[in-house]
Protein backbone atom coordinates (compact mmCIF):
# COMPACT_ATOMS: atom_id res chain seq x y z
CA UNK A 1 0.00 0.00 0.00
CA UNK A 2 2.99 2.73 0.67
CA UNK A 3 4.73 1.72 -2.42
CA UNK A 4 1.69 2.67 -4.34
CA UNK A 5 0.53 5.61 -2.44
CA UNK A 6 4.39 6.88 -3.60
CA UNK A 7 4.12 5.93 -6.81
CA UNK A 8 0.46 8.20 -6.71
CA UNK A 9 1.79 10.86 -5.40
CA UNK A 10 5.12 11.48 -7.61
CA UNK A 11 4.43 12.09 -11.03
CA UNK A 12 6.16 9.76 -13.77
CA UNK A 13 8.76 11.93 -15.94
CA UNK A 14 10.94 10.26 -18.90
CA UNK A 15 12.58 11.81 -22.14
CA UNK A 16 15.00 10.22 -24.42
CA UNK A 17 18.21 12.35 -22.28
CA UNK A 18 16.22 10.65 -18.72
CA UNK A 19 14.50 7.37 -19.34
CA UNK A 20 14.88 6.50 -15.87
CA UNK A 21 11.80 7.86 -13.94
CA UNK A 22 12.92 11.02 -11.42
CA UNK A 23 11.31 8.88 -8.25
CA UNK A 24 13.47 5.91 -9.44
CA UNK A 25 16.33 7.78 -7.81
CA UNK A 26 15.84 10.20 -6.45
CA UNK A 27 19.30 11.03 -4.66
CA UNK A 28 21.71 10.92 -7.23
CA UNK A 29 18.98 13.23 -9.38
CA UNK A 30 19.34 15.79 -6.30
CA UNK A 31 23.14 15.43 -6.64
CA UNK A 32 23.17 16.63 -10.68
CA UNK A 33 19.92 19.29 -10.09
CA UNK A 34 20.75 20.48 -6.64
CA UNK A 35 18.20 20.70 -4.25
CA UNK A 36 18.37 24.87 -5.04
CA UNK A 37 18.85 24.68 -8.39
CA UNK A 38 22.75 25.73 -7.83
CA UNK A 39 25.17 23.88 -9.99
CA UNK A 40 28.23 21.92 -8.75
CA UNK A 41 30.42 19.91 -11.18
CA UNK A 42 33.09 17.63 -9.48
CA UNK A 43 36.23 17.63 -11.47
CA UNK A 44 38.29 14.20 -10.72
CA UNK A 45 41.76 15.40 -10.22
CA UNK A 46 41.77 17.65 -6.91
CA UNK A 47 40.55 20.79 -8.80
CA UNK A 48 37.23 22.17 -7.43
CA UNK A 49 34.82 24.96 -9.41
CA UNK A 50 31.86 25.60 -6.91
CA UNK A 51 29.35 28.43 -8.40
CA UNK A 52 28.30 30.75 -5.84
CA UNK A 53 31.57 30.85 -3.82
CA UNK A 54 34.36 31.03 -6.59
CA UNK A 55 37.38 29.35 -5.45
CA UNK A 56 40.23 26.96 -6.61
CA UNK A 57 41.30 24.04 -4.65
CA UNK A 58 44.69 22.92 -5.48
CA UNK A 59 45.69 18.94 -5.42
CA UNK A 60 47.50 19.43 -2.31
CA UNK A 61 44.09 20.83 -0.82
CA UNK A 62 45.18 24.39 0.19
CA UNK A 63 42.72 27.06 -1.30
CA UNK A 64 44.21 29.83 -3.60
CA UNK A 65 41.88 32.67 -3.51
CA UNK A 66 41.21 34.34 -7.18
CA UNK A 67 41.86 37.46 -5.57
CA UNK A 68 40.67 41.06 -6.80
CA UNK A 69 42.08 43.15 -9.56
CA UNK A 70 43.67 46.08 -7.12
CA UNK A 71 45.89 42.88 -5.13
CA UNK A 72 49.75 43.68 -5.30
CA UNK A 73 52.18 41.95 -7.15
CA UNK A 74 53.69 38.39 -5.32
CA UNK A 75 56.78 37.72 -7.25
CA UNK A 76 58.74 36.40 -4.51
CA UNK A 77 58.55 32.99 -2.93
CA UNK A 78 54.80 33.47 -0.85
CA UNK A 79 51.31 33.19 -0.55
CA UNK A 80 49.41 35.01 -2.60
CA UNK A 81 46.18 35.35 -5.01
CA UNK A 82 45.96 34.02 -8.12
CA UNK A 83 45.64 37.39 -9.45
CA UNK A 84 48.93 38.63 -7.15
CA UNK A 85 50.54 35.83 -8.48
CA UNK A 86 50.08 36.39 -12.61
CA UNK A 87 51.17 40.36 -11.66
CA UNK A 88 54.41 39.18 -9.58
CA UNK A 89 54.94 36.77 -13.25
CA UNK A 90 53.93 39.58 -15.42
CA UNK A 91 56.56 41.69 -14.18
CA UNK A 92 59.23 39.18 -13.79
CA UNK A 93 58.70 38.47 -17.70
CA UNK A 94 58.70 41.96 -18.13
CA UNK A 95 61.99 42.07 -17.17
CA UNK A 96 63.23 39.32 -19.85
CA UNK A 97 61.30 41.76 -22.18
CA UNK A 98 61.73 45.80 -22.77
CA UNK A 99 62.86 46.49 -18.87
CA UNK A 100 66.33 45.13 -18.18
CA UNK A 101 67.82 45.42 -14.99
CA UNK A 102 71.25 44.37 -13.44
CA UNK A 103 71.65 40.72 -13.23
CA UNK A 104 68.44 39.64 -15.52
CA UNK A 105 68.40 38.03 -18.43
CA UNK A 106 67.55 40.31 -20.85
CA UNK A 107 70.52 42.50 -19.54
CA UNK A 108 72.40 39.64 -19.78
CA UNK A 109 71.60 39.06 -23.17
CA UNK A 110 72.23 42.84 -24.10
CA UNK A 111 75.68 42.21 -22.86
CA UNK A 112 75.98 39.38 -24.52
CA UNK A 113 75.31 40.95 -28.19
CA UNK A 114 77.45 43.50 -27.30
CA UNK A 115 80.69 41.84 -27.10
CA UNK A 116 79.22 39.88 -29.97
CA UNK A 117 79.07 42.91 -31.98
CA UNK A 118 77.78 43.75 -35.50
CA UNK A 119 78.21 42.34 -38.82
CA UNK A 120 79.12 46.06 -39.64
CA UNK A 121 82.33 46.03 -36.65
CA UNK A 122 85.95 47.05 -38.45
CA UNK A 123 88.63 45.19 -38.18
CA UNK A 124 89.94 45.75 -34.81
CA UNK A 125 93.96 45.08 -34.25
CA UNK A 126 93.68 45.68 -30.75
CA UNK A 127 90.65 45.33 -27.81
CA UNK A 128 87.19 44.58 -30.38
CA UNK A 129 84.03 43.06 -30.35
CA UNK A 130 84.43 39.40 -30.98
CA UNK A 131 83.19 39.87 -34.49
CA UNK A 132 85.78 43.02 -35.02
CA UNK A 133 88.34 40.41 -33.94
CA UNK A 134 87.25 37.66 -36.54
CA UNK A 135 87.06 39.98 -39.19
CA UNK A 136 91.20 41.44 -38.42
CA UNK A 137 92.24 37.65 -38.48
CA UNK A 138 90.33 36.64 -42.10
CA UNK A 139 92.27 39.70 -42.93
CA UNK A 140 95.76 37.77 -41.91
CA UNK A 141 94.47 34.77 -42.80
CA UNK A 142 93.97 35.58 -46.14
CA UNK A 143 97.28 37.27 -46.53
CA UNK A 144 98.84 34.20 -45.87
CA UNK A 145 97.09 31.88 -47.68
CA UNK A 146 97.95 31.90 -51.35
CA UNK A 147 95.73 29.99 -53.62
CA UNK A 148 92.35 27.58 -53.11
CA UNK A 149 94.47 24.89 -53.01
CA UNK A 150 94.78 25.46 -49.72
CA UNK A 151 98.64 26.71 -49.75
CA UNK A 152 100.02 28.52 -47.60
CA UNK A 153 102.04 31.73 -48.57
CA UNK A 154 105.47 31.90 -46.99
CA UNK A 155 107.32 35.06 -46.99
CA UNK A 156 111.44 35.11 -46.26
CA UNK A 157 113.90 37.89 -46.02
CA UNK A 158 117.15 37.77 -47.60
CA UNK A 159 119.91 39.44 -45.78
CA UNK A 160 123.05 40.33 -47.43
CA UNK A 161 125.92 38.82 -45.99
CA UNK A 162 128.95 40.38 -46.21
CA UNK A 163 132.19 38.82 -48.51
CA UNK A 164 135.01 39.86 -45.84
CA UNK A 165 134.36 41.28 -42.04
CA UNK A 166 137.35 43.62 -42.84
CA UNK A 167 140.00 44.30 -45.46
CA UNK A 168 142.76 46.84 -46.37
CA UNK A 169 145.98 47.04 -48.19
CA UNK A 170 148.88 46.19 -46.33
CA UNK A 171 151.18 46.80 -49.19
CA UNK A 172 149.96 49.11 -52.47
CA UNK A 173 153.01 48.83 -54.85
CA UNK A 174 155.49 49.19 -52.17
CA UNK A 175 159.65 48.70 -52.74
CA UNK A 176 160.26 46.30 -49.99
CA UNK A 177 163.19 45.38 -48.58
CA UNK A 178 164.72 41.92 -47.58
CA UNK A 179 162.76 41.17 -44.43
CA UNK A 180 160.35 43.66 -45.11
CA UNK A 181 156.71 43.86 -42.96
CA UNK A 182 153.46 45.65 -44.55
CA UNK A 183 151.45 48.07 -42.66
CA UNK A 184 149.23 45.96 -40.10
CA UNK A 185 145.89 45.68 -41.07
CA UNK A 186 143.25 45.35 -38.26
CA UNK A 187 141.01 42.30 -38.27
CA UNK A 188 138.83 42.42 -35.21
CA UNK A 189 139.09 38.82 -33.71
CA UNK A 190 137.79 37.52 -37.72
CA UNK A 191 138.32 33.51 -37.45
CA UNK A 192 139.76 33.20 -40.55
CA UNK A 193 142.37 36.19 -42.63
CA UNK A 194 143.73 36.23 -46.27
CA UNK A 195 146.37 37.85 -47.81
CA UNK A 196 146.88 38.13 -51.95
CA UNK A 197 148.17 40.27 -54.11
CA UNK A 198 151.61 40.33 -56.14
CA UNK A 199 155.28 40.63 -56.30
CA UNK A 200 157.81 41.68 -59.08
CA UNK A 201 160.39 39.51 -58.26
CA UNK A 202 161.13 36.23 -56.65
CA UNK A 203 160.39 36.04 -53.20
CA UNK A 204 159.34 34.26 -49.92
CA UNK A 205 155.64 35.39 -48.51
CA UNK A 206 154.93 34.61 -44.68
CA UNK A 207 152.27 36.01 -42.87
CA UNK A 208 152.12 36.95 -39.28
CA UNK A 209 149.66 37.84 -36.64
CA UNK A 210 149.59 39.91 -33.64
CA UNK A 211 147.16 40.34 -30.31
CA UNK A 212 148.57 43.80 -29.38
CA UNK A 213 149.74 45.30 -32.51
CA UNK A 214 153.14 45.04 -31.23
CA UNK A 215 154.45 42.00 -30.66
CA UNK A 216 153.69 40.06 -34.33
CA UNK A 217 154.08 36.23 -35.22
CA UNK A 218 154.81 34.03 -38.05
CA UNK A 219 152.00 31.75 -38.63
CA UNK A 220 153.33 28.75 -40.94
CA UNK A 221 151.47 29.61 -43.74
CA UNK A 222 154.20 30.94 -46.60
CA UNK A 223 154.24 30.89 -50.27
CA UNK A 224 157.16 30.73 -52.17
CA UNK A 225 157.71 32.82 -55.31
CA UNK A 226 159.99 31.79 -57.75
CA UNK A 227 159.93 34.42 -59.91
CA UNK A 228 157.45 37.73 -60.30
CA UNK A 229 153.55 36.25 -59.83
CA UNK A 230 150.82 36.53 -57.70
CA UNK A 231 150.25 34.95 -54.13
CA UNK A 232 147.90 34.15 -51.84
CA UNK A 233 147.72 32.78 -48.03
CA UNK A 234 144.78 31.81 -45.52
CA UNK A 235 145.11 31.08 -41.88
CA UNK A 236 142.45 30.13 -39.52
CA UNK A 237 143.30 32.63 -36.64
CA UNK A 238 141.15 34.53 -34.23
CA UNK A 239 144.35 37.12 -34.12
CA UNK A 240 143.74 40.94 -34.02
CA UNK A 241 146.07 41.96 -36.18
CA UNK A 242 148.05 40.62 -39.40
CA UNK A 243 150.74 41.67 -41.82
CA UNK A 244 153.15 40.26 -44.11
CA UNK A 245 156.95 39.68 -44.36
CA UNK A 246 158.78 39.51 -47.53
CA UNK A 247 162.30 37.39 -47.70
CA UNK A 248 163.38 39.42 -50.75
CA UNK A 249 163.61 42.94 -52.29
CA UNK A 250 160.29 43.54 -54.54
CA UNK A 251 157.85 45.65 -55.31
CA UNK A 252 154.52 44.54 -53.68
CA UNK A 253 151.05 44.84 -53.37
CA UNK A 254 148.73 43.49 -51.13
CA UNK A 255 145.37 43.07 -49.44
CA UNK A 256 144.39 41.70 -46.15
CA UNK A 257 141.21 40.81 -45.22
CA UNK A 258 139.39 38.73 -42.01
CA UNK A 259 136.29 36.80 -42.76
């Protein structure tokens, strides 16, 4: 008798969205239509939109107020409204964009592009921007490369070298006697001297060396003459000084010279 009396008294409902009569169940219907006729939709997950009361509840289940539109920035490590929170990351993107500051990364960047430099940087020899410095050592580069071939130019420097490290005449057609000695010719410590020229008649040619200029020595190189002709000696000596000594009368000329 109940069961019919509620069957009476609640009217039968079903569409094609609700087959299921509202009396069938009526609990879980309350649960979707709300006994008010406020809505409430469960996301699974630990997030939380309740109409009426707006709110956000995080997984961890602390609440996180949407906040107002006058709440101050948050950008430091804190509590704060959703809205406090976007400003505080509004302005800390800011700074990556048109408002550097020391120590962020935009000015960091800036930095950055200017030791880079420009494509339009000169050639810089000394301090540069790194592409001023690339562009001065293509330049060298290329100056010492000489082909495609990948060669590389070399460039030397010839110095002359001198023939003798001193020279003079110790005799210029000079009458000299038996036992004659030339005017000494200074050598300055050369290791090796030479002495050529000529006599008129036969003779004996002996040259000699000296450390002071004074006191001179026969070295034992000699040539012998037998007639008029031309001579020449060379001693490996680090002597000062050198001259030669003729064993007969003739007229001579002669050079010295230390190489």
């Amino acid at each position: 008798m109940a069961d019919q009396l509620i069957r009476e008294a609640l009217p039968f409902q079903s569409t094609p969205l609700c087959p299921v009569p509202q009396y069938w169940n009526g609990t879980s219907y309350e649960k979707v239509q709300g006994a008010a006729g406020a809505m409430s939709v469960v996301i699974q997950g630990g997030v939380a939109i309740t109409g009426g009361t707006s709110s956000i509840t995080v997984a961890d289940g602390s609440d996180a107020a949407l906040g107002a539109k006058a709440d101050a920035s948050v950008s430091t490590a804190g509590n704060g409204s959703v809205i406090a929170l976007l400003k505080g990351l509004q302005s800390i993107l800011g700074l990556v964009g048109a408002s550097p500051t020391a120590n962020t990364v935009n000015d960091r960047l800036k930095t950055l592009a200017t030791s880079t430099g420009a494509i339009t940087d000169a050639a810089a020899t000394g301090d540069g921007s790194l592409i001023a410095i690339l562009k001065q050592l293509r330049t060298i580069l290329t100056d010492a490369w000489d082909d495609p071939n990948n060669a590389l130019r070399v460039r030397s420097t010839i110095l002359a070298t001198p023939v003798v490290g001193t020279q003079a005449n110790a005799w210029s057609a000079v009458a000299a006697g038996v036992g004659a000695t030339s005017t000494a010719v200074d050598t300055q410590y050369q290791p090796q001297i030479s002495a050529f020229g000529n006599a008129s008649a036969a003779t004996t040619i002996t040259l000699q060396v000296s450390q002071d200029n004074t006191n001179f020595y026969d070295t034992p190189v000699t040539q012998v003459l037998a007639g008029a002709g031309n001579f020449h000696l060379t001693v490996a000596t680090g002597a000062r000084y050198a001259r030669l000594k003729t064993s007969a009368a003739a007229t001579i000329t002669a050079t010295i010279a230390g190489k």
